[in-house]
N, C-alpha and C. Protein backbone atom coordinates (compact mmCIF):
# COMPACT_ATOMS: atom_id res chain seq x y z
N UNK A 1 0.83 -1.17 0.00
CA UNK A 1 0.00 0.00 0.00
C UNK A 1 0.88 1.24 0.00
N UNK A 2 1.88 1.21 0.87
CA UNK A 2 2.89 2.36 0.77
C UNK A 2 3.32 2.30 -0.07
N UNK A 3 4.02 1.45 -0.56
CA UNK A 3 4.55 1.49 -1.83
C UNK A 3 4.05 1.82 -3.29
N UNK A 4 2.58 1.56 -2.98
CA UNK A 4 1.90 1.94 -4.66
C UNK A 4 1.80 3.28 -4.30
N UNK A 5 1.20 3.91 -3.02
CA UNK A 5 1.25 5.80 -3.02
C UNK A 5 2.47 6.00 -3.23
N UNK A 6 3.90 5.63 -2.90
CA UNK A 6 4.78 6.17 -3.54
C UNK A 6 5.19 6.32 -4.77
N UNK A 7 4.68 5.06 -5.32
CA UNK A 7 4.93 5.31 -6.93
C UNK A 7 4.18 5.89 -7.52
N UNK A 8 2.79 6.59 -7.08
CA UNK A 8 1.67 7.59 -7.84
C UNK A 8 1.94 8.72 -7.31
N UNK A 9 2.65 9.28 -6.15
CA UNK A 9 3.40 10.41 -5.97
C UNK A 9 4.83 10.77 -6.80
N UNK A 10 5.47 9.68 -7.17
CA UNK A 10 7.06 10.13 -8.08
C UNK A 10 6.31 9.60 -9.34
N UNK A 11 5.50 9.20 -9.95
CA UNK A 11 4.78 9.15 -11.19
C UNK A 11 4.21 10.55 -11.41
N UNK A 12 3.20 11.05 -10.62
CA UNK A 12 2.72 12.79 -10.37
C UNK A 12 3.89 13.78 -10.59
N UNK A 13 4.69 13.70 -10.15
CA UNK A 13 5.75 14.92 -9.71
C UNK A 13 6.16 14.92 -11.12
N UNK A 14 6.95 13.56 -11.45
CA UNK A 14 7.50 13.49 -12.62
C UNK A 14 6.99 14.10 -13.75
N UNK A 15 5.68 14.13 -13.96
CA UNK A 15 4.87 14.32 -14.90
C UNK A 15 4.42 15.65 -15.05
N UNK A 16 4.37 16.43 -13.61
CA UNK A 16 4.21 18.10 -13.34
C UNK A 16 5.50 18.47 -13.68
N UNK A 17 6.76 18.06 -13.22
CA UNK A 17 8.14 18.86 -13.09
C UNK A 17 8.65 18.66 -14.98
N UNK A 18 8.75 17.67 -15.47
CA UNK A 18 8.95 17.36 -16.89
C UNK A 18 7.52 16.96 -18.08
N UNK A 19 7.16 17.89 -17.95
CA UNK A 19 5.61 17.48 -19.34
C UNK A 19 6.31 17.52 -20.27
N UNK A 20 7.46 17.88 -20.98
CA UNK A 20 7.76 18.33 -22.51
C UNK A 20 9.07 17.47 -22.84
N UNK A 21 9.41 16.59 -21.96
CA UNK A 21 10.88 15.63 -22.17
C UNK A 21 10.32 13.90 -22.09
N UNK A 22 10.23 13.99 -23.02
CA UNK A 22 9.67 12.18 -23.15
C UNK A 22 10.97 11.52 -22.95
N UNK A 23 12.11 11.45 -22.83
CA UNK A 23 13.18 10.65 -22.79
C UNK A 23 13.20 10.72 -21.32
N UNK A 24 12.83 11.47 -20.10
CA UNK A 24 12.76 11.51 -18.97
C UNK A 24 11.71 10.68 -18.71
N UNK A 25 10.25 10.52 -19.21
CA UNK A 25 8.94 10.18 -18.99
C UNK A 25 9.13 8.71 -19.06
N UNK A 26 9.97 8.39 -20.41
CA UNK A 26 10.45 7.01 -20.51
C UNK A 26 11.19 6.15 -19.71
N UNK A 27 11.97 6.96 -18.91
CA UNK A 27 13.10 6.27 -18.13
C UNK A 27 12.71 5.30 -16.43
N UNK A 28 11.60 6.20 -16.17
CA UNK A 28 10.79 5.70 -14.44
C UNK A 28 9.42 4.85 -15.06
N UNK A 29 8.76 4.82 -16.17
CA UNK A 29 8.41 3.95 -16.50
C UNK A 29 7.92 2.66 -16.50
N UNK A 30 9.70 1.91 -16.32
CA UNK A 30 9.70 -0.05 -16.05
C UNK A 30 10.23 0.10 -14.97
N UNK A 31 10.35 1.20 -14.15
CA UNK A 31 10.40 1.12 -12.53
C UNK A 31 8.71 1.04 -12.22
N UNK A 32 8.07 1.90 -12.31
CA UNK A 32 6.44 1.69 -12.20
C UNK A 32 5.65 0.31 -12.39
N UNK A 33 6.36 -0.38 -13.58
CA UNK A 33 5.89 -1.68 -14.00
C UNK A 33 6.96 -2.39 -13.69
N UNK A 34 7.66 -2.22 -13.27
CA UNK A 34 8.73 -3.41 -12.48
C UNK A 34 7.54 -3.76 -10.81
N UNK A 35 7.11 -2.91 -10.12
CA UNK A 35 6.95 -2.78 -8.97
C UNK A 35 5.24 -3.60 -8.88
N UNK A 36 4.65 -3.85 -9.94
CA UNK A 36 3.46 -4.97 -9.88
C UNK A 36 3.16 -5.11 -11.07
N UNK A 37 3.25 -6.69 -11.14
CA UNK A 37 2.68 -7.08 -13.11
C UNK A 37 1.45 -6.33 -13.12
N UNK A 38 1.38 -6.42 -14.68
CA UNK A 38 0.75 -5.67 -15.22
C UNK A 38 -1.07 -6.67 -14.79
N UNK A 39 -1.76 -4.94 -14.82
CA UNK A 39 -3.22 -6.19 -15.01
C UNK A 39 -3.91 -7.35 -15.92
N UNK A 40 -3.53 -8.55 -15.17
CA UNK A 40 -3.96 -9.53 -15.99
C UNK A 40 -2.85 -10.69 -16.18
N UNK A 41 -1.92 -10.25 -15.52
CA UNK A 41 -0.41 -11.01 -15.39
C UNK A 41 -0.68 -12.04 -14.74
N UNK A 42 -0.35 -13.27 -14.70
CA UNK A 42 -0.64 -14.35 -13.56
C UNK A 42 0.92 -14.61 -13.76
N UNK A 43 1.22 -14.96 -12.54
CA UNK A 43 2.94 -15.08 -11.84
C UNK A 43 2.83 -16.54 -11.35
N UNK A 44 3.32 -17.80 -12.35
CA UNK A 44 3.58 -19.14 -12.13
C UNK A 44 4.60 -19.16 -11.25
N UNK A 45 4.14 -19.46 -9.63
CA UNK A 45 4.98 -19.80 -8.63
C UNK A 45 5.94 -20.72 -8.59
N UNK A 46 5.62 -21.65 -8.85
CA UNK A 46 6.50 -22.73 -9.73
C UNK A 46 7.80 -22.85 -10.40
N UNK A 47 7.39 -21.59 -11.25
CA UNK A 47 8.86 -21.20 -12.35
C UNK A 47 8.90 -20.33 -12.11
N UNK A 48 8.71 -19.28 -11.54
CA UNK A 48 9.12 -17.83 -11.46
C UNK A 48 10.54 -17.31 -10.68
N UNK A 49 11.04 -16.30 -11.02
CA UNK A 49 12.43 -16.41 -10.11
C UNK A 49 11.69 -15.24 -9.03
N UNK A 50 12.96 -14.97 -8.48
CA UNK A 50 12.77 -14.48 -7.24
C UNK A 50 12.29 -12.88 -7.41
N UNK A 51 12.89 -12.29 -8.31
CA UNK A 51 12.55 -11.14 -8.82
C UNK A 51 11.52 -10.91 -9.90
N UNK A 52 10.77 -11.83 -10.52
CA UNK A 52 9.55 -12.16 -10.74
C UNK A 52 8.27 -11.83 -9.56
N UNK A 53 9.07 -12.80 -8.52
CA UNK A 53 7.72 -13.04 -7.05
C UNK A 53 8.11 -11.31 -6.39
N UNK A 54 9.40 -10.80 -6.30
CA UNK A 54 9.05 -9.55 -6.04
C UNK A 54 8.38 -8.60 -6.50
N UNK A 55 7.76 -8.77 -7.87
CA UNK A 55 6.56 -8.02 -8.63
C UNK A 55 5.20 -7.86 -8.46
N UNK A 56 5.02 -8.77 -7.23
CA UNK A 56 3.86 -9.41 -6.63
C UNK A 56 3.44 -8.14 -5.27
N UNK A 57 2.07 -7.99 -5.86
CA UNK A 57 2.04 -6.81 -4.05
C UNK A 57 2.80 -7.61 -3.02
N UNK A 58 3.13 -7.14 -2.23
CA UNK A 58 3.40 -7.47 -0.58
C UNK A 58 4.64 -8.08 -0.72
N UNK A 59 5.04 -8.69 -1.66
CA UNK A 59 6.66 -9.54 -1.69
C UNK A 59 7.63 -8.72 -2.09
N UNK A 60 8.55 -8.97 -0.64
CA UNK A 60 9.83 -8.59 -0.88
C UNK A 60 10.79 -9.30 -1.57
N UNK A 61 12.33 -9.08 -1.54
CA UNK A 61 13.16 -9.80 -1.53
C UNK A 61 13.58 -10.79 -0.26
N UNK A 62 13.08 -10.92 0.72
CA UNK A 62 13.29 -11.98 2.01
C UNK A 62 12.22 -13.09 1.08
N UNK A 63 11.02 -12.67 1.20
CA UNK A 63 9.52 -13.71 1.13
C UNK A 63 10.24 -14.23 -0.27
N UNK A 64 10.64 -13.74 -1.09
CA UNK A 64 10.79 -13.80 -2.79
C UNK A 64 11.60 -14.64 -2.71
N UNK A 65 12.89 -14.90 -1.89
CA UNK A 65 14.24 -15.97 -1.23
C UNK A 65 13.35 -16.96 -0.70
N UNK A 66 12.70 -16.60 0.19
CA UNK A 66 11.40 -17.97 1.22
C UNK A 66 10.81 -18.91 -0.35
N UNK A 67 10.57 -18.01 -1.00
CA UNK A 67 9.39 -18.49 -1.48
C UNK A 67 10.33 -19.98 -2.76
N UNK A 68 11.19 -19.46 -2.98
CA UNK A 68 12.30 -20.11 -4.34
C UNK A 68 12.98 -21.32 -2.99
N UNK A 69 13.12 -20.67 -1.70
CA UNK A 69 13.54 -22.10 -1.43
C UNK A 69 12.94 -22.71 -0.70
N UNK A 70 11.76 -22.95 -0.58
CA UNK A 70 10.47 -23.66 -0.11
C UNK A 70 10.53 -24.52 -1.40
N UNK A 71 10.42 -23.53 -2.46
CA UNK A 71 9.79 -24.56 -3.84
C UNK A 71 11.21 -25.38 -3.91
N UNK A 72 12.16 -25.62 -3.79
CA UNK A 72 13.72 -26.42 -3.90
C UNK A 72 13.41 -27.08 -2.66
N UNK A 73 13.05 -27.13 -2.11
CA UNK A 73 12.92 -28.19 -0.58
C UNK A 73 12.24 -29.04 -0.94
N UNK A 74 10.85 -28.58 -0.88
CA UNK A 74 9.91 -29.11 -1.03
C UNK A 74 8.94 -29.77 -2.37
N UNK A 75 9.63 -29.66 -3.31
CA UNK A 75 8.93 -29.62 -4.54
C UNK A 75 8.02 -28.82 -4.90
N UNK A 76 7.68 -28.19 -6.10
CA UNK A 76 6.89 -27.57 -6.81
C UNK A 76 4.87 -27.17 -6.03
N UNK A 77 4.95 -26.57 -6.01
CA UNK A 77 3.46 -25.90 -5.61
C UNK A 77 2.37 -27.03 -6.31
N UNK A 78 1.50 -27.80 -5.46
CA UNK A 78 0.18 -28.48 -6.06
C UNK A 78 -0.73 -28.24 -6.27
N UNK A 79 -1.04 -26.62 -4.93
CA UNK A 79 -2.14 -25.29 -5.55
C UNK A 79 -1.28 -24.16 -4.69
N UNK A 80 -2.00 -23.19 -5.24
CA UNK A 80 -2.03 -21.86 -4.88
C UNK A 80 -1.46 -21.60 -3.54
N UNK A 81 -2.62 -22.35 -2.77
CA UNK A 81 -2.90 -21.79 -1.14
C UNK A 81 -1.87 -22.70 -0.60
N UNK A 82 -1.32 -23.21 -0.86
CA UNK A 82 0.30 -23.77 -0.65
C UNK A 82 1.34 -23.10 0.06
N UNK A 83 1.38 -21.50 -0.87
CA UNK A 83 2.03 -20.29 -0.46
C UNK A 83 1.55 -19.96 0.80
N UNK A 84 0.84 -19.97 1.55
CA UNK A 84 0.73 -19.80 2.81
C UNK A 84 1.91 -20.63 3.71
N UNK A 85 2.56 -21.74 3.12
CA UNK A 85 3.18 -22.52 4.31
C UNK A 85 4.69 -22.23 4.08
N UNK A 86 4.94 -20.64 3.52
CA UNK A 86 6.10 -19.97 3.45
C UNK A 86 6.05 -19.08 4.44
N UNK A 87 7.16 -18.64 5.15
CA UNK A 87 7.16 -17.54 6.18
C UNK A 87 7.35 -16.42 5.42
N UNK A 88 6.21 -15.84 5.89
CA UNK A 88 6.04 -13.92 5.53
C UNK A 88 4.62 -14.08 5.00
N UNK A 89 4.02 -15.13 4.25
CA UNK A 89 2.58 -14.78 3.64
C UNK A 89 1.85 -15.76 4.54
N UNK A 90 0.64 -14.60 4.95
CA UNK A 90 -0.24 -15.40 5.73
C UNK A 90 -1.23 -14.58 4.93
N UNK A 91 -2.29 -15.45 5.49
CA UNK A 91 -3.45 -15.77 4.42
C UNK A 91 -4.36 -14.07 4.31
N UNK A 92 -3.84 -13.05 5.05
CA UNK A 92 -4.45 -11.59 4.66
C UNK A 92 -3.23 -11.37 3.27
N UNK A 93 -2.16 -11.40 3.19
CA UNK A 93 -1.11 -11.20 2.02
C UNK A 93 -1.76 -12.35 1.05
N UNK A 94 -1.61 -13.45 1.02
CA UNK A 94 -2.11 -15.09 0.03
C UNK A 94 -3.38 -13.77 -0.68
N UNK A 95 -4.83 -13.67 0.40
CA UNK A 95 -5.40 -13.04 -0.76
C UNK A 95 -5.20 -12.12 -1.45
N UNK A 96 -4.19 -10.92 -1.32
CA UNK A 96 -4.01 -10.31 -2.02
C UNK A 96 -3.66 -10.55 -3.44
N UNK A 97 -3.00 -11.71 -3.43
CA UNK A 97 -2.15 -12.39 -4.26
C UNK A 97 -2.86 -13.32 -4.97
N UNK A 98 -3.60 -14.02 -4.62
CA UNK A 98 -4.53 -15.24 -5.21
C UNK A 98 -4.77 -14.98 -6.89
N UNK A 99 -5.20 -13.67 -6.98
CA UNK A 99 -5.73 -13.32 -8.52
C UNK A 99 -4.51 -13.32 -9.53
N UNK A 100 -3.33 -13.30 -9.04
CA UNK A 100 -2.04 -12.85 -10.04
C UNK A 100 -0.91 -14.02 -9.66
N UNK A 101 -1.70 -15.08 -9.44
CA UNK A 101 -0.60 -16.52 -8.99
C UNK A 101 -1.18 -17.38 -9.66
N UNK A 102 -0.37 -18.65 -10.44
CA UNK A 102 -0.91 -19.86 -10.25
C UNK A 102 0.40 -20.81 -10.08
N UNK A 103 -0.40 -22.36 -10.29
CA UNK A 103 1.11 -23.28 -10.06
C UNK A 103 1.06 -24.16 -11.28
N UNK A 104 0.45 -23.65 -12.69
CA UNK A 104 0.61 -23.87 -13.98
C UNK A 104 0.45 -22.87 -14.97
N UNK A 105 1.32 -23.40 -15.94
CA UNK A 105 1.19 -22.39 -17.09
C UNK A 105 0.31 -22.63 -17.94
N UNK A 106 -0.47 -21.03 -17.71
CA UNK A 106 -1.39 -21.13 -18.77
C UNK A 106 -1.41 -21.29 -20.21
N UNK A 107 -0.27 -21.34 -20.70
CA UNK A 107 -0.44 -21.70 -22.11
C UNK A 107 -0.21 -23.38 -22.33
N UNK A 108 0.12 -24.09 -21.51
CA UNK A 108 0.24 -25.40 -21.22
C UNK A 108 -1.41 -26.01 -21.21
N UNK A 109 -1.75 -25.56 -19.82
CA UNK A 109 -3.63 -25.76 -19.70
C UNK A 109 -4.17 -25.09 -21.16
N UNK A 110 -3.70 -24.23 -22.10
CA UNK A 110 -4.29 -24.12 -23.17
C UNK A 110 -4.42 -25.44 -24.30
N UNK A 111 -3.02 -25.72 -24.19
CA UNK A 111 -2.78 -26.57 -24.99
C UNK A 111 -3.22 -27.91 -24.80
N UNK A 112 -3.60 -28.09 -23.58
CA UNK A 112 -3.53 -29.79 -22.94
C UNK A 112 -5.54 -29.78 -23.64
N UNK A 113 -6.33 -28.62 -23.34
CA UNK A 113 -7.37 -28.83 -24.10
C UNK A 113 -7.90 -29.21 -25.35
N UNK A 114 -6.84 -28.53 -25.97
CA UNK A 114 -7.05 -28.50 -27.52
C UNK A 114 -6.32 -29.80 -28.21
């Protein structure tokens, strides 16, 4: 939550202090979209690296380390709500997350239909 008002406050400023320099406008950008996939992104827990899962609301780089070596311990995610039995996400963070996770790739489940 802090973190998205900060990035719609240095997104604002940026945009009042430089309107007429697009090579500036361009540069903070894939910092803005580095900091949460885009809408509609689903983030395969499974395969994702660590700086992937930091793209995720609420995940840091600690949980993002938890989370890569949970999945190396333990084998691969069987669902979702799995991620709860990592230290740092408990199930108020999990829902945040639920809509932009899975533990298959969707173009795989595309294909396995057809």
């Amino acid at each position: 939550m802090i973190r998205a008002a900060f990035l719609l406050v240095a997104l604002v400023s940026l945009l009042a202090v430089q309107p007429n320099v697009a090579s500036a406008q361009s540069k903070p950008a894939p910092r803005a979209t580095a900091a949460k996939p885009a809408a509609g992104t689903v983030v395969n827990i499974n395969t994702a690296s660590a700086s992937d899962l930091e793209a995720l609301p609420g995940i840091g780089a600690k949980t993002a380390a938890r989370i890569v070596e949970y999945r190396q311990k333990n084998g691969p995610f069987k669902k979702v709500e799995e991620l709860m039995n990592v230290r740092g996400v408990g199930e108020k963070n999990f829902l945040k997350l639920k809509a932009q996770i899975t533990v298959t790739a969707a173009k795989a489940d595309h294909e396995q239909q057809h």
